[in-house]
Protein backbone atom coordinates (compact mmCIF):
# COMPACT_ATOMS: atom_id res chain seq x y z
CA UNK A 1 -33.33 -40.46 41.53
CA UNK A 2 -32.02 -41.22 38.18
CA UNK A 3 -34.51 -43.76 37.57
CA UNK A 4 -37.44 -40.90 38.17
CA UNK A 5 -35.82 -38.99 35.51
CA UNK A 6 -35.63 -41.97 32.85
CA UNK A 7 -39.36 -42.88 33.69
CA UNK A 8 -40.53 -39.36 33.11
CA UNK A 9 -39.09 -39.05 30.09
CA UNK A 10 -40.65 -42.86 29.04
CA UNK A 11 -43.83 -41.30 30.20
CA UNK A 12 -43.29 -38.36 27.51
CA UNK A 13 -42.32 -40.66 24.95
CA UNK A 14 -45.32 -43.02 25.10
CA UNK A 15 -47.44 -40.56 25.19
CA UNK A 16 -46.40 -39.11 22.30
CA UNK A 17 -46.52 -42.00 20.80
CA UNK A 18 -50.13 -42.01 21.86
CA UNK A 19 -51.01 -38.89 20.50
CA UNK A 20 -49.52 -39.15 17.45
CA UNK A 21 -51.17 -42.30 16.22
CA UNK A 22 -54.68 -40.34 17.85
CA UNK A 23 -53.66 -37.40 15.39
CA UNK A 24 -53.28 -40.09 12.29
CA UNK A 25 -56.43 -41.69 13.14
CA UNK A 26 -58.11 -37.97 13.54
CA UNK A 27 -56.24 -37.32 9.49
CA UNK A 28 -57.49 -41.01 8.06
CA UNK A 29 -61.47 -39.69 9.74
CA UNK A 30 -61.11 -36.18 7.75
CA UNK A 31 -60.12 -37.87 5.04
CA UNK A 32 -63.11 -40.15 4.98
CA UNK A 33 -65.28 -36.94 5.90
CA UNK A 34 -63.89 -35.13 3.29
CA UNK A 35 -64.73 -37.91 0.09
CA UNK A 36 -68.33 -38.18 1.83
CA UNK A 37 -68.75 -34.27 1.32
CA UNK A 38 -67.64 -34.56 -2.24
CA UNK A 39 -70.59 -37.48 -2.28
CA UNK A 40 -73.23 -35.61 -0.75
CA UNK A 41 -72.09 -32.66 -2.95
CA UNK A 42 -72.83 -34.81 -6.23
CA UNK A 43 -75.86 -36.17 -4.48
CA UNK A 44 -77.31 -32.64 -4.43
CA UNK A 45 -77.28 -31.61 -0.97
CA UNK A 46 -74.73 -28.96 -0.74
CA UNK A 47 -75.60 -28.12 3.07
CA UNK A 48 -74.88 -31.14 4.48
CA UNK A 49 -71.15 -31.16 1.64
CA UNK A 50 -70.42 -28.15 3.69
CA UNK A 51 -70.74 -28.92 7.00
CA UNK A 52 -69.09 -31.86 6.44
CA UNK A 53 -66.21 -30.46 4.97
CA UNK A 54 -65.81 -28.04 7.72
CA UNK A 55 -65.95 -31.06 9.95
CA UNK A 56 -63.43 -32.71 8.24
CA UNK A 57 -61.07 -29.37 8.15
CA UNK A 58 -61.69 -29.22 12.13
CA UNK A 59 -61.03 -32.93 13.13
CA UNK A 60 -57.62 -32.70 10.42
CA UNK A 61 -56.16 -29.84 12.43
CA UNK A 62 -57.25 -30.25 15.84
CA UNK A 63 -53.89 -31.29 17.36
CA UNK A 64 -52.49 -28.22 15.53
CA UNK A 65 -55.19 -26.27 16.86
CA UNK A 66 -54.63 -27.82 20.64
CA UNK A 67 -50.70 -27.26 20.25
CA UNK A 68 -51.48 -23.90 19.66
CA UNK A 69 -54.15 -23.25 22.26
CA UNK A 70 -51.79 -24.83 24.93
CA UNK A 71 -48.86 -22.63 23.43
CA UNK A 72 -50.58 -19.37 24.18
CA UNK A 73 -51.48 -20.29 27.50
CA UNK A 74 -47.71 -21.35 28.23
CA UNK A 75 -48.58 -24.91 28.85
CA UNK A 76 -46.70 -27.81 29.16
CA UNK A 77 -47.07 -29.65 25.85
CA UNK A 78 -46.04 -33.06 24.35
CA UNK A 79 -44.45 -33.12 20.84
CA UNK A 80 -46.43 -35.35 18.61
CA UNK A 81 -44.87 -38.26 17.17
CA UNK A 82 -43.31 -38.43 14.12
């Protein structure tokens, strides 16, 4: 029964894991986003600047936004990583 337990709790921990590198990855894209508005801004075409900031804004925060979604609804979440 024990060994259930310690599995579970591997299972947490990799998937943490998981989703914390995903939520990096998701930062390092918003980033990227976020120097091409600034380009397209300079470019003159402040339309596409500003949907592509607000792109960037979304994809940066959507495991914040998730967390909080799943909070609300009192579901099970995963903390993630450090």
């Amino acid at each position: 029964m024990n060994s259930f337990l310690f599995l579970g709790a591997a299972f947490d921990s990799a998937l943490s894991f998981a989703l914390g590198l995903v939520a990096k990855l998701a930062f390092v894209v918003a980033i990227i986003m976020i120097i091409s508005s600034g380009w397209a801004w300079r470019s003159g075409r402040p339309d596409e600047a500003k949907l592509t900031l607000l792109g960037a804004v979304i994809i940066a925060l959507a495991s914040v936004i998730a967390s909080a979604l799943f909070n609300a609804g009192d579901l099970p979440t995963v903390n993630i990583g450090k």
